[in-house]
PDB file of N, CA and C in Angstrom:
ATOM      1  N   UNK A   1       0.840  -1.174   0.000  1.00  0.00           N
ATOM      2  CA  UNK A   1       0.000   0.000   0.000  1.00  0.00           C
ATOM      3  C   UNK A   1       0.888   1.242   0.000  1.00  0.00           C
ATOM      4  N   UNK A   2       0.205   2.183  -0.564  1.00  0.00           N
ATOM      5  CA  UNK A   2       1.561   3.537  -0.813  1.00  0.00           C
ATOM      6  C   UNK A   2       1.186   4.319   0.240  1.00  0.00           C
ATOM      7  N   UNK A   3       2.320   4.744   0.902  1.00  0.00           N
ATOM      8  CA  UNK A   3       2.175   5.953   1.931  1.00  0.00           C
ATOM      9  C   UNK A   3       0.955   6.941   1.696  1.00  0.00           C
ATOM     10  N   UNK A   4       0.176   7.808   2.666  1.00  0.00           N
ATOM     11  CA  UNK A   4      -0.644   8.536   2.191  1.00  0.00           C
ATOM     12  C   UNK A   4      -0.245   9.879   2.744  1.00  0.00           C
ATOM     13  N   UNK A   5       0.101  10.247   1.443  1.00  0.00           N
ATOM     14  CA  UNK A   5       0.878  11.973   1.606  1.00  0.00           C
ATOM     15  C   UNK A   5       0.104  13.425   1.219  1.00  0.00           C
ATOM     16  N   UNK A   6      -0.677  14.213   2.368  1.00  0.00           N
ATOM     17  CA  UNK A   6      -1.343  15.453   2.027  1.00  0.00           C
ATOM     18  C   UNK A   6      -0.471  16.084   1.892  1.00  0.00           C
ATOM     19  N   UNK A   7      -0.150  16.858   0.638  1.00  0.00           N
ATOM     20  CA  UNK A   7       0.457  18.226   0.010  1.00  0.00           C
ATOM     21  C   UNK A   7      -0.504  19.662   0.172  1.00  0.00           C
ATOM     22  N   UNK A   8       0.164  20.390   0.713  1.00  0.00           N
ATOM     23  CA  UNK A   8      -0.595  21.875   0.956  1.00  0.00           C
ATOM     24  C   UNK A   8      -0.517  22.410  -0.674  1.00  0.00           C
ATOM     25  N   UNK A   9      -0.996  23.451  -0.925  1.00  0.00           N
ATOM     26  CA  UNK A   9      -0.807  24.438  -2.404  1.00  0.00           C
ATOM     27  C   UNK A   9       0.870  24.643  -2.559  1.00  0.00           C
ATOM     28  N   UNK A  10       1.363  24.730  -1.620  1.00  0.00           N
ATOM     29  CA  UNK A  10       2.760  25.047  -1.778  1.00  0.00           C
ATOM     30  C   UNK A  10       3.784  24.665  -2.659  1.00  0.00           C
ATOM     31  N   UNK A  11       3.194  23.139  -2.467  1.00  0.00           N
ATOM     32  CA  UNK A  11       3.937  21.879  -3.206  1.00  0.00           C
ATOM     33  C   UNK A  11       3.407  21.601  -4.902  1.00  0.00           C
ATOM     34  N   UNK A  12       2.193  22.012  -4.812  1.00  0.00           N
ATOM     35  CA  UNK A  12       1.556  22.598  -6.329  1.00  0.00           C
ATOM     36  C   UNK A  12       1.809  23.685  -6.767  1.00  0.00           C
ATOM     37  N   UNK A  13       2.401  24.789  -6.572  1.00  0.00           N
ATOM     38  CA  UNK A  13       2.873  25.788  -6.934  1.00  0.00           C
ATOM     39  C   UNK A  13       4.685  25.779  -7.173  1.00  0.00           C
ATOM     40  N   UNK A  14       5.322  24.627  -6.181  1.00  0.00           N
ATOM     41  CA  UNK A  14       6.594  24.832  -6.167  1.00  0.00           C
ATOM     42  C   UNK A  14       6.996  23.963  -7.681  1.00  0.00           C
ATOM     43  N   UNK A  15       5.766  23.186  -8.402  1.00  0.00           N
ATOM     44  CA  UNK A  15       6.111  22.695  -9.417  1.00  0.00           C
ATOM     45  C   UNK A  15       6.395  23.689 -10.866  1.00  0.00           C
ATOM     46  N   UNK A  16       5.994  24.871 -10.470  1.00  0.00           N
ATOM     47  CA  UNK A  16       6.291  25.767 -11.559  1.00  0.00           C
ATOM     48  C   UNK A  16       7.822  27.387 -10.903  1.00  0.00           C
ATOM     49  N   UNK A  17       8.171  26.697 -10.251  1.00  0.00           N
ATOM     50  CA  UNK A  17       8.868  27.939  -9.145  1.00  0.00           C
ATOM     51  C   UNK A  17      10.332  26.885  -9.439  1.00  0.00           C
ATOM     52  N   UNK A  18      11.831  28.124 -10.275  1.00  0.00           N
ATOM     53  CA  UNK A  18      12.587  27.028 -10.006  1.00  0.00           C
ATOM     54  C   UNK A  18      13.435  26.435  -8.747  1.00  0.00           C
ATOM     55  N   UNK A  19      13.231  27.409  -7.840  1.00  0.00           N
ATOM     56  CA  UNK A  19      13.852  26.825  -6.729  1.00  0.00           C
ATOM     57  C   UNK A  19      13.641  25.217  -6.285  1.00  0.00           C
ATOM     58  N   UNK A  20      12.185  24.981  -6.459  1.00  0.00           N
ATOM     59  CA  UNK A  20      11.362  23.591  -6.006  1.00  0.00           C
ATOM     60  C   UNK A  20      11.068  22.987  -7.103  1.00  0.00           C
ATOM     61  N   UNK A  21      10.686  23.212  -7.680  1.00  0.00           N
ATOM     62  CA  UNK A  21      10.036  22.422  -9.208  1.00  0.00           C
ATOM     63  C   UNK A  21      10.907  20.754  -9.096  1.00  0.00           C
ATOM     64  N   UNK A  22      11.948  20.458  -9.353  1.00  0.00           N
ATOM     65  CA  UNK A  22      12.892  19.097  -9.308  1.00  0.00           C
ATOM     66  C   UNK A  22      12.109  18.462  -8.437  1.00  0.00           C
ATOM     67  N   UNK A  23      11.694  18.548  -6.613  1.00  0.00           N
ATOM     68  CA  UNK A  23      10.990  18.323  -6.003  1.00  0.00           C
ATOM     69  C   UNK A  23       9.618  17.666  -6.073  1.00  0.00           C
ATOM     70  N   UNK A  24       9.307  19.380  -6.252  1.00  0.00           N
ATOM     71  CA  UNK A  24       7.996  19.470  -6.380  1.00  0.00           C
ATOM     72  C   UNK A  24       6.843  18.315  -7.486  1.00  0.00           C
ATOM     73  N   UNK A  25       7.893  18.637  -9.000  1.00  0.00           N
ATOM     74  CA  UNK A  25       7.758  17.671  -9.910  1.00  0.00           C
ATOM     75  C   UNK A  25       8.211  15.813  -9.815  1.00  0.00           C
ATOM     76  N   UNK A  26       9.049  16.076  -8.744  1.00  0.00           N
ATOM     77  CA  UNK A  26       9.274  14.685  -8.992  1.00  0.00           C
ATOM     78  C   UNK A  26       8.386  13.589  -7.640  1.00  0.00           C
ATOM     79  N   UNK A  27       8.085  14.871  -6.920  1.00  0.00           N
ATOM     80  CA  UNK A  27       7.109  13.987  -5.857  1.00  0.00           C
ATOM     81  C   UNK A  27       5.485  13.933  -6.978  1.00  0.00           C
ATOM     82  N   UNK A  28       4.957  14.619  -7.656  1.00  0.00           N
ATOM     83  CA  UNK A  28       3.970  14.852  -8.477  1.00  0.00           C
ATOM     84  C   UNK A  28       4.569  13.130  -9.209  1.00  0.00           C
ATOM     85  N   UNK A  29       5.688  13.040  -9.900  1.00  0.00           N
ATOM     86  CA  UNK A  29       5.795  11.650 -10.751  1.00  0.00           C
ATOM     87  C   UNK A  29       5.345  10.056  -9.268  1.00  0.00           C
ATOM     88  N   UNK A  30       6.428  10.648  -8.231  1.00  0.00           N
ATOM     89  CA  UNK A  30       5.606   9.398  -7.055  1.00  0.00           C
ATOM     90  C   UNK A  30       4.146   8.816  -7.350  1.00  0.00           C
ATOM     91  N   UNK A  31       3.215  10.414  -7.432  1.00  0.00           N
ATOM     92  CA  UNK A  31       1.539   9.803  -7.314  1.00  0.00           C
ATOM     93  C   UNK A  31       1.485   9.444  -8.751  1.00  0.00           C
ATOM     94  N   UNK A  32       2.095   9.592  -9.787  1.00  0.00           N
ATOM     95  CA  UNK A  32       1.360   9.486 -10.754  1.00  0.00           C
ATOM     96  C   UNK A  32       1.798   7.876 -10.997  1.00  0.00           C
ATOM     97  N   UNK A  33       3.179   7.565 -10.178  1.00  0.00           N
ATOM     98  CA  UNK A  33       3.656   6.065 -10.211  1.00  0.00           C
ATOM     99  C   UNK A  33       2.842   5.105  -9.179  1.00  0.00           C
ATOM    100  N   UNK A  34       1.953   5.856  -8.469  1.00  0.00           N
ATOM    101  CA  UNK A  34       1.416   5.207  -7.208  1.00  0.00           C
ATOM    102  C   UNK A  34       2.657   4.726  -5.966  1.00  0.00           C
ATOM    103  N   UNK A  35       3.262   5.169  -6.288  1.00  0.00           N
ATOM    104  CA  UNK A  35       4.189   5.300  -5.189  1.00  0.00           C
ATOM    105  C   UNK A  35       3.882   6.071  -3.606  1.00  0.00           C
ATOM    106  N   UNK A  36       3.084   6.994  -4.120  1.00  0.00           N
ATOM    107  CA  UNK A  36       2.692   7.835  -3.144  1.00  0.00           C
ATOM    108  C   UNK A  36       1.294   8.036  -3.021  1.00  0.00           C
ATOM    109  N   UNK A  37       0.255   8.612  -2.160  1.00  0.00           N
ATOM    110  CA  UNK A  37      -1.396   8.644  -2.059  1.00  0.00           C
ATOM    111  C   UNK A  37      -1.702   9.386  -2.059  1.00  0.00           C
ATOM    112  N   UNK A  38      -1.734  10.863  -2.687  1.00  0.00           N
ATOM    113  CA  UNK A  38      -2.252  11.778  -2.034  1.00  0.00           C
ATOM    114  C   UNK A  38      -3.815  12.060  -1.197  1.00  0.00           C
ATOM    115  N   UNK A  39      -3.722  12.937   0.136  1.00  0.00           N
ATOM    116  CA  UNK A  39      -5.106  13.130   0.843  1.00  0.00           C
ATOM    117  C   UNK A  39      -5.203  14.622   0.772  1.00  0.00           C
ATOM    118  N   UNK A  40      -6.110  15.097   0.428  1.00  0.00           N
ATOM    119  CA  UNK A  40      -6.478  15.925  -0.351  1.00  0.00           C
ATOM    120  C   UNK A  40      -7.058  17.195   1.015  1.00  0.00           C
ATOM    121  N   UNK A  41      -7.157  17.255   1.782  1.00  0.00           N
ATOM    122  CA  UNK A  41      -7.578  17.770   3.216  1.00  0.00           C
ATOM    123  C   UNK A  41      -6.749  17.927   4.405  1.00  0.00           C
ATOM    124  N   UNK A  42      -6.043  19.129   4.758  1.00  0.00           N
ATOM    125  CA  UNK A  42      -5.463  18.868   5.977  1.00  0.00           C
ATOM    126  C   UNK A  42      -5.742  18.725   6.780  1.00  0.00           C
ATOM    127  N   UNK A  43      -7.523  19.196   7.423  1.00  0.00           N
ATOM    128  CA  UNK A  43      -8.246  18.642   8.255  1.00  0.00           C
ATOM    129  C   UNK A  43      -8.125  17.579   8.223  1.00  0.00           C
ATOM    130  N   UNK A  44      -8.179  16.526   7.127  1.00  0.00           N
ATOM    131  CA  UNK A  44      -7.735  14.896   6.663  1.00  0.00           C
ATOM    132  C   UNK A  44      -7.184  14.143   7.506  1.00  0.00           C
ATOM    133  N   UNK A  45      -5.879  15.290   7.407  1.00  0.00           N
ATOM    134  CA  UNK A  45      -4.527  14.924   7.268  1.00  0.00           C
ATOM    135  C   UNK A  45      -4.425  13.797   8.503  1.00  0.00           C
ATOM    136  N   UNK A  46      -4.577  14.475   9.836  1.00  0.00           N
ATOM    137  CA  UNK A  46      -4.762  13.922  11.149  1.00  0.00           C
ATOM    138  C   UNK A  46      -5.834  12.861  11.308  1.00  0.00           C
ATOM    139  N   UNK A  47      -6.788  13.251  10.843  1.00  0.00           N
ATOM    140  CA  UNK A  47      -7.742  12.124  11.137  1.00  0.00           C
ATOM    141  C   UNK A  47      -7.772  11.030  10.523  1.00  0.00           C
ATOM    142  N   UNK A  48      -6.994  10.956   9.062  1.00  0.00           N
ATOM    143  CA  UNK A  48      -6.926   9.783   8.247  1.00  0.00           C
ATOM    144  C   UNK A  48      -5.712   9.396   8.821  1.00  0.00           C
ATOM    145  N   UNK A  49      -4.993   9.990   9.449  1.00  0.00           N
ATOM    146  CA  UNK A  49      -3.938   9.238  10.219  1.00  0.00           C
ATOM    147  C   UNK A  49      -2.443   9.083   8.926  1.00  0.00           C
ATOM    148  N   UNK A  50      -2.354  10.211   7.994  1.00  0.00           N
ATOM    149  CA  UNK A  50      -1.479  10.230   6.903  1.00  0.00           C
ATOM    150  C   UNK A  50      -0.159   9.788   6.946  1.00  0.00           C
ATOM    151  N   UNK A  51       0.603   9.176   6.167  1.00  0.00           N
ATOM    152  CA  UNK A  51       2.306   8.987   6.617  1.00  0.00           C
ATOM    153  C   UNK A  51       2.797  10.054   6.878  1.00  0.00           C
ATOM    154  N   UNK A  52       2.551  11.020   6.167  1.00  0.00           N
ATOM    155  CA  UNK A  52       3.091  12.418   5.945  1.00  0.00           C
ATOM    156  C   UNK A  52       2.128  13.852   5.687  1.00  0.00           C
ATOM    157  N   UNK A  53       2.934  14.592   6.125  1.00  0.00           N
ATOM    158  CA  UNK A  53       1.875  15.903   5.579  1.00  0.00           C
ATOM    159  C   UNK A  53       3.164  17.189   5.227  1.00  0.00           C
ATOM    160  N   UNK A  54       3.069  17.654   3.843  1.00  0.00           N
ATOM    161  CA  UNK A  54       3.924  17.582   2.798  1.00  0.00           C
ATOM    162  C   UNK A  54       3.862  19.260   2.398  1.00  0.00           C
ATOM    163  N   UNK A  55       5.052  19.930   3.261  1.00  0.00           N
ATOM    164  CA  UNK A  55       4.483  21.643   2.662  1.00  0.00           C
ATOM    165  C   UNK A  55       6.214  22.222   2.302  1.00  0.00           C
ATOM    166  N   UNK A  56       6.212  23.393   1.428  1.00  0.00           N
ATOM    167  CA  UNK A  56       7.119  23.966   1.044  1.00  0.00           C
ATOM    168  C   UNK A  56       7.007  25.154   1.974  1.00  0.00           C
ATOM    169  N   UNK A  57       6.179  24.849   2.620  1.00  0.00           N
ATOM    170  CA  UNK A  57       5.375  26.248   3.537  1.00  0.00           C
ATOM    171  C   UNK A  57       6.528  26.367   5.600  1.00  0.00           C
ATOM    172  N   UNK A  58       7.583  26.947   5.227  1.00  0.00           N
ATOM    173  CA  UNK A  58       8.697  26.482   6.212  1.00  0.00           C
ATOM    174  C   UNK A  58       8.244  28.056   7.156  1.00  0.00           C
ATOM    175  N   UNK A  59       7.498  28.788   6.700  1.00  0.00           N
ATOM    176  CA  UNK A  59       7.277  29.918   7.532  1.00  0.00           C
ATOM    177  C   UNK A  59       5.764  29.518   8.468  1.00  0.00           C
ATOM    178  N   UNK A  60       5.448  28.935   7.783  1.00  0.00           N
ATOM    179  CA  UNK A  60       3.732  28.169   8.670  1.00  0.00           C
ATOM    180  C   UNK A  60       3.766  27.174   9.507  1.00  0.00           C
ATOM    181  N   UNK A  61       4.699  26.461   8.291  1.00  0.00           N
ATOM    182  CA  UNK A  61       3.899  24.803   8.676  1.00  0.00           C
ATOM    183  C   UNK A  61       5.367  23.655   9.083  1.00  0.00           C
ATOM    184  N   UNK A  62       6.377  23.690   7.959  1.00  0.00           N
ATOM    185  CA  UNK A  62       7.492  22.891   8.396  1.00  0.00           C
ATOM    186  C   UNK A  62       8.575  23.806   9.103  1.00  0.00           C
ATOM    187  N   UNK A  63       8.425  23.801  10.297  1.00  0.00           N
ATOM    188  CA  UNK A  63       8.972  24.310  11.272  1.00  0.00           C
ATOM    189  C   UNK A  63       9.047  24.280  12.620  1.00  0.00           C
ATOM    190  N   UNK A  64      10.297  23.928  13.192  1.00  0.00           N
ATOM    191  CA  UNK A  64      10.088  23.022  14.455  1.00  0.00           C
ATOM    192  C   UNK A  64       8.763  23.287  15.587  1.00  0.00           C
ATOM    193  N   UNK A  65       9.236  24.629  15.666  1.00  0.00           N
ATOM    194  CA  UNK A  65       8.236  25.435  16.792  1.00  0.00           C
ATOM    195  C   UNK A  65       6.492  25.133  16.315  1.00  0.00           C
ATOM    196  N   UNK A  66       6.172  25.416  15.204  1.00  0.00           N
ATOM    197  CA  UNK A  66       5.093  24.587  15.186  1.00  0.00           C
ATOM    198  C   UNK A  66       4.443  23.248  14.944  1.00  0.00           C
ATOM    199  N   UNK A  67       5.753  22.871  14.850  1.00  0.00           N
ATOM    200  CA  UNK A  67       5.247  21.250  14.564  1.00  0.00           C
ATOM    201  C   UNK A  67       4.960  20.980  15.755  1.00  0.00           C
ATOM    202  N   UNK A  68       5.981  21.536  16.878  1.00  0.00           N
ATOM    203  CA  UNK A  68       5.370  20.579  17.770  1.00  0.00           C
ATOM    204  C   UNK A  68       4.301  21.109  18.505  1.00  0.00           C
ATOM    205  N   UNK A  69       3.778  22.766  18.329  1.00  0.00           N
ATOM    206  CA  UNK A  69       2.391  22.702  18.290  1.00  0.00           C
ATOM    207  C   UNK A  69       1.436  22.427  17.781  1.00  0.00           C
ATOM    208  N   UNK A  70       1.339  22.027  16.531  1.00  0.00           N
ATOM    209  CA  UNK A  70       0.216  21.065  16.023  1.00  0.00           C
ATOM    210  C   UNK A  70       0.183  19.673  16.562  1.00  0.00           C
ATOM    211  N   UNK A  71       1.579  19.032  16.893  1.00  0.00           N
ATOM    212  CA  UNK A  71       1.236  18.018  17.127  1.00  0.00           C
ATOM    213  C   UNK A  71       0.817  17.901  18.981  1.00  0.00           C
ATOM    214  N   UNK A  72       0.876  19.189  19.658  1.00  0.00           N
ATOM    215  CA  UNK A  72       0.432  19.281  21.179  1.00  0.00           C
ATOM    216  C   UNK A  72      -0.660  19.070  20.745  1.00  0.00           C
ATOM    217  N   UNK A  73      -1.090  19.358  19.939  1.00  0.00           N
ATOM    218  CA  UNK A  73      -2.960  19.981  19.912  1.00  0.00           C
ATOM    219  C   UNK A  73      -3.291  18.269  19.201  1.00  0.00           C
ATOM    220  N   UNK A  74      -3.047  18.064  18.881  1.00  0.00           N
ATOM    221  CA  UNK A  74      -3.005  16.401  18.258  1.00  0.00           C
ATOM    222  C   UNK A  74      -3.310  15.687  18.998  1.00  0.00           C
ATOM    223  N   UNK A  75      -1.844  14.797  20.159  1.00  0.00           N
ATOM    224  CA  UNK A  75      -2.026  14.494  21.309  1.00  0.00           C
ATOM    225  C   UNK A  75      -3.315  14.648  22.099  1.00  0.00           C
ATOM    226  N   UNK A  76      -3.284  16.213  22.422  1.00  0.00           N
ATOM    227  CA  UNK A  76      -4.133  16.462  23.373  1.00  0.00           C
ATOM    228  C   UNK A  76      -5.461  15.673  22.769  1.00  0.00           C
ATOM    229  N   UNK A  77      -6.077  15.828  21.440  1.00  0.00           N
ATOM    230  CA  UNK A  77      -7.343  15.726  20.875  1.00  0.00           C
ATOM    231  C   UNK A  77      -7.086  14.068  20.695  1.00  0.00           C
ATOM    232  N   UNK A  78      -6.470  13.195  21.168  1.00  0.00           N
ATOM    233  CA  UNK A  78      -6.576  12.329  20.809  1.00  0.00           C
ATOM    234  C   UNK A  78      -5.884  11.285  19.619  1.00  0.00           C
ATOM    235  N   UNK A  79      -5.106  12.089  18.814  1.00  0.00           N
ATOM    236  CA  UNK A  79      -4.913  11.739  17.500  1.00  0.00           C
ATOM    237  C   UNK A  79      -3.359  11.408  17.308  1.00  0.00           C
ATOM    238  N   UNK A  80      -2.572  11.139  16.485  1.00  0.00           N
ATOM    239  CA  UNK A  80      -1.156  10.569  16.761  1.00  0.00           C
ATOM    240  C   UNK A  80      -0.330  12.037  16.153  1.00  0.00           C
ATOM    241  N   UNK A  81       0.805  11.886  16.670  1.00  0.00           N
ATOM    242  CA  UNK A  81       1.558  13.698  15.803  1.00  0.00           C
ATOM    243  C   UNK A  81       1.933  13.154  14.391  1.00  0.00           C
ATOM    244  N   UNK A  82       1.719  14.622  13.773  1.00  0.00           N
ATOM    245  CA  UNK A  82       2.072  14.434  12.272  1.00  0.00           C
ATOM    246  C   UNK A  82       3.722  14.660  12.177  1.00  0.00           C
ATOM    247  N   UNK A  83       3.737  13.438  11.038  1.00  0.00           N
ATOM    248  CA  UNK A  83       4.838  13.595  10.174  1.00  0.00           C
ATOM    249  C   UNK A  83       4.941  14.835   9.333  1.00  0.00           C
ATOM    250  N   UNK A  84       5.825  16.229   9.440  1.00  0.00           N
ATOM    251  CA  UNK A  84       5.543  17.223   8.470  1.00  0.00           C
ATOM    252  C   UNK A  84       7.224  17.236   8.141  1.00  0.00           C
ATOM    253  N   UNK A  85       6.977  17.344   6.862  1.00  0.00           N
ATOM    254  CA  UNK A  85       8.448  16.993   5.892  1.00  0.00           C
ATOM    255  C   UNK A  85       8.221  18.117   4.898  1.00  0.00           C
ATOM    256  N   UNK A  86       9.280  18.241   4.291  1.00  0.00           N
ATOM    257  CA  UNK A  86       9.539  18.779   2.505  1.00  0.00           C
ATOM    258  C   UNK A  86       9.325  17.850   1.717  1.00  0.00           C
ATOM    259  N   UNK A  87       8.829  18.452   0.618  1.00  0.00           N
ATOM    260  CA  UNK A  87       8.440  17.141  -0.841  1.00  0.00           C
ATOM    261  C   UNK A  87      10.040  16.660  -0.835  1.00  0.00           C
ATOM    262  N   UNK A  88      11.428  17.337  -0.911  1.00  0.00           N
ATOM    263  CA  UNK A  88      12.400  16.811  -0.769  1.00  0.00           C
ATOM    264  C   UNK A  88      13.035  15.826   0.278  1.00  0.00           C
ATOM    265  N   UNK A  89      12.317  15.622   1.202  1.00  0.00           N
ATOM    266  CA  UNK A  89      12.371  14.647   1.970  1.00  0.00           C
ATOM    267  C   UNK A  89      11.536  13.413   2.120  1.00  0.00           C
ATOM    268  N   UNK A  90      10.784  13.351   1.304  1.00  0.00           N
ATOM    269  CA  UNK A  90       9.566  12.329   0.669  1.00  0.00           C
ATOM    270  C   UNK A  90       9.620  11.401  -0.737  1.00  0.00           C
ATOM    271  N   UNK A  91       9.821  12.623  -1.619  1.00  0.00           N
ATOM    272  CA  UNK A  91      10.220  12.030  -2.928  1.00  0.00           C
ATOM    273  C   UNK A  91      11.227  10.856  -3.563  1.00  0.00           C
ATOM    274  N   UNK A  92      11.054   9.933  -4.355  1.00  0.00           N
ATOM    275  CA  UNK A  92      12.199   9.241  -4.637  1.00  0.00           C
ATOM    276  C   UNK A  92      13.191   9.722  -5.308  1.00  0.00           C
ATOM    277  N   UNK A  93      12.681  11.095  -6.053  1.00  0.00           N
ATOM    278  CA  UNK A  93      13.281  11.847  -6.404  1.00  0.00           C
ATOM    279  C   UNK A  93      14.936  12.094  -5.889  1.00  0.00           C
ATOM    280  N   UNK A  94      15.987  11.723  -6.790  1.00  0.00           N
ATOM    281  CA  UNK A  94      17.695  12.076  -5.973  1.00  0.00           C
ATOM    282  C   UNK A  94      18.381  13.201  -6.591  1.00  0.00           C
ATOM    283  N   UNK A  95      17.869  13.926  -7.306  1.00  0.00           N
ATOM    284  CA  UNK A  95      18.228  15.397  -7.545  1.00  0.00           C
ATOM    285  C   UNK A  95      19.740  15.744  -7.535  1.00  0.00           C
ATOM    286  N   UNK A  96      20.095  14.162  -8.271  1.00  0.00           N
ATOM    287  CA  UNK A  96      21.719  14.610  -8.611  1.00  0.00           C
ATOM    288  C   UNK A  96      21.976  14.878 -10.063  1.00  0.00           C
TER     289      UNK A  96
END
């Protein structure tokens, strides 16, 4: 069964941006190989219990200080902490 990975807009936008695009595009080839699942909801994200939850978004979302407040608020509600990564840390993508 393939990991199930929610991508924010970030990761859809970083496919046309060249900083990310290699990334961005090559985690996009994962789902299209079924390698990867995408869940389409970050509300989802937690409750479907995702492998991952997948942002280019390092001022919001992948960043220590709030990871581990989303994942307090997680815990607290019951639910397991999220995995939050870069598409570059997901992808099979080797960007050599």
């Amino acid at each position: 069964m393939p990991r199930r990975i929610y991508i924010d807009t970030s990761v859809l936008g970083g496919c046309f941006d060249l900083e990310f695009a290699l990334w961005s595009n090559g985690l996009m080839r994962d789902f299209r190989a079924g390698r990867l699942s995408p869940v389409l909801s970050d509300a989802l994200a937690t409750i479907a219990r995702v492998d991952a939850l997948v942002s280019w978004n390092f001022k919001h979302i992948v960043r220590l200080e709030n990871i581990q407040l989303f994942n307090s608020v997680n815990v607290q509600s019951g639910y397991p902490e999220l995995n939050i990564r870069s598409p570059r840390e997901v992808t099979t993508y080797e960007g050599h």
